[in-house]
Protein backbone atom coordinates (compact mmCIF):
# COMPACT_ATOMS: atom_id res chain seq x y z
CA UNK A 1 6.12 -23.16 8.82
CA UNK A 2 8.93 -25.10 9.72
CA UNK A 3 11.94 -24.28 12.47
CA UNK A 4 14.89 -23.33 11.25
CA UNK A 5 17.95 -24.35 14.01
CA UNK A 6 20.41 -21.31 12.52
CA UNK A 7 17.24 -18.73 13.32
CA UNK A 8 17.63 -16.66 16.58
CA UNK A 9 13.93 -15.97 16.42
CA UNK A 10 13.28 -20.15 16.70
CA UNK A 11 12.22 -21.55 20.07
CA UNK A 12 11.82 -25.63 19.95
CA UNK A 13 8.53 -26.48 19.31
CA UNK A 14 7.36 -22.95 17.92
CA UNK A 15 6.91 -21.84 14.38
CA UNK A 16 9.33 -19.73 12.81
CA UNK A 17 8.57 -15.74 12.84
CA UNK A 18 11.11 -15.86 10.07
CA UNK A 19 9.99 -18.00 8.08
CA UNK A 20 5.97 -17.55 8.67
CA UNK A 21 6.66 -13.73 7.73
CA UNK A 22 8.56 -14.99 4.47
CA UNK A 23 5.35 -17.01 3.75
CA UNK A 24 3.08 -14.37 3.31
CA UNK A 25 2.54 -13.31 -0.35
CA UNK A 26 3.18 -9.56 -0.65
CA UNK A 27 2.06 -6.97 -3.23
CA UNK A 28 4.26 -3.55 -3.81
CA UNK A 29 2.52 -0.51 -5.09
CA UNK A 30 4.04 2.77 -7.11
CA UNK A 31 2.08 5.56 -5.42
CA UNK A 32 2.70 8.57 -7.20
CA UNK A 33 1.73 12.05 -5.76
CA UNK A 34 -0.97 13.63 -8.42
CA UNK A 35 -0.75 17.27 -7.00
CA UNK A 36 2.86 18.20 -7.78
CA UNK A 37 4.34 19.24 -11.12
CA UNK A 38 7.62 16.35 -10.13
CA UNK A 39 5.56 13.77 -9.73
CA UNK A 40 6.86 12.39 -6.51
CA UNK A 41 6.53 8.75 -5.78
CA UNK A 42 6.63 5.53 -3.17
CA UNK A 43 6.99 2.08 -3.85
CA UNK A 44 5.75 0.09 -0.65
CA UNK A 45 5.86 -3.65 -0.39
CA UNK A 46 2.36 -5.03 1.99
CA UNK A 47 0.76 -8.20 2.48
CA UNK A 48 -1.72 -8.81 0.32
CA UNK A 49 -4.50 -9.30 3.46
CA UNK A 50 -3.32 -5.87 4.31
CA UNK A 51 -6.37 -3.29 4.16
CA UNK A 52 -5.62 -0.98 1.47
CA UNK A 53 -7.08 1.85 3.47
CA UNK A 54 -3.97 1.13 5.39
CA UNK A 55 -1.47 1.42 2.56
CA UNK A 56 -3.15 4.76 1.62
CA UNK A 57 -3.34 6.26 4.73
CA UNK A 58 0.43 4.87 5.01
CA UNK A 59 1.69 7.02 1.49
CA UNK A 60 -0.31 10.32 1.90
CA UNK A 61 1.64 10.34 5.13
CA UNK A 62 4.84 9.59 3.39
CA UNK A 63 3.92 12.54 0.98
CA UNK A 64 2.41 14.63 4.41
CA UNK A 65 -0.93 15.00 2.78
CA UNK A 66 -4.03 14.13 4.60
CA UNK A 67 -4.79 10.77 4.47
CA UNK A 68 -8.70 11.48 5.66
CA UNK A 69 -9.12 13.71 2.80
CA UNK A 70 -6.91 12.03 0.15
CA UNK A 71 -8.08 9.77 -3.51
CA UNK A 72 -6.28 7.02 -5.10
CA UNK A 73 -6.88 6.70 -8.68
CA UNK A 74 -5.49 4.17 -11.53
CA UNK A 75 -3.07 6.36 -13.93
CA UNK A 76 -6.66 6.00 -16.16
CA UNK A 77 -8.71 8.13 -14.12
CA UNK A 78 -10.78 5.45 -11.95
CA UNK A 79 -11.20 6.30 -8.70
CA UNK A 80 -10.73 3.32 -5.93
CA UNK A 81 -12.39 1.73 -3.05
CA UNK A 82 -9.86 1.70 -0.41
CA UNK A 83 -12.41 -1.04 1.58
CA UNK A 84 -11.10 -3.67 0.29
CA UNK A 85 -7.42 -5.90 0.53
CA UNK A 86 -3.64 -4.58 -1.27
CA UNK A 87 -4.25 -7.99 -2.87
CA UNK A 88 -7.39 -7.19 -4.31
CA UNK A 89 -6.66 -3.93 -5.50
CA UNK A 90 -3.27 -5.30 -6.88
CA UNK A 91 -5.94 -7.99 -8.78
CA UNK A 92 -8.10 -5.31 -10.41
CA UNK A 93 -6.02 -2.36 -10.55
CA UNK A 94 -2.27 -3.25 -11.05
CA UNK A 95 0.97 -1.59 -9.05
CA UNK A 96 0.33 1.91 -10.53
CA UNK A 97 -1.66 4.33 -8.90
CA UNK A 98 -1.77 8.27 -8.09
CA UNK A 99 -2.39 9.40 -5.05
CA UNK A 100 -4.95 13.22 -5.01
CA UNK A 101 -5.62 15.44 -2.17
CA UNK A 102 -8.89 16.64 -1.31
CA UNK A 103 -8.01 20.16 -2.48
CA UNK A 104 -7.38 18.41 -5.69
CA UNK A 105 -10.28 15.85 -6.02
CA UNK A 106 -12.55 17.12 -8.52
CA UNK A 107 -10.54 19.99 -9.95
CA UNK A 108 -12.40 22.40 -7.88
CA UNK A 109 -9.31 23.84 -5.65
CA UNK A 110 -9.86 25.86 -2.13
């Protein structure tokens, strides 16, 4: 990264915080809540080295579902790893996912 002399985050002779977080390549997800009838959603913008187990445990708080006991799927039914990077998942899987809660994994509800 390069300084930037306008940037109140430059010191001389360090990198730019600015412009090294502008750098990074980002992925943005549409989460969308499974369980209710409105079909509630997030959009939220990571890294792509972020862990994805991250961004989900990130959105079922947003939704205040249980992240510990919470699924992603794809909007076709497959059911994801969250052990691996945003970027990765972006790769395979594309922005849109759904987001399940344990009491609705499976179909069988408590």
């Amino acid at each position: 990264s390069k300084f930037i002399p306008d940037c109140w985050w430059c010191r001389p002779g360090l990198a730019c915080a600015v412009s090294m977080a502008a750098a990074k390549p980002k992925v943005s997800f549409k989460i969308t809540l499974a369980s209710e009838k409105t079909q509630p959603f997030k959009v939220i913008t990571v890294p792509e080295e972020a862990p994805f187990l991250a961004c989900v445990k990130f959105a079922a708080e947003e939704f205040k579902v249980n992240p510990s006991t919470s699924a992603v799927i794809t909007n076709d039914g497959v059911g994801l790893n969250p052990n691996q990077t945003a970027g990765a998942i972006f790769m395979k899987h594309g922005a849109d996912l759904k987001l399940i809660p344990r009491d609705r994994v499976g179909g069988a509800g408590a």
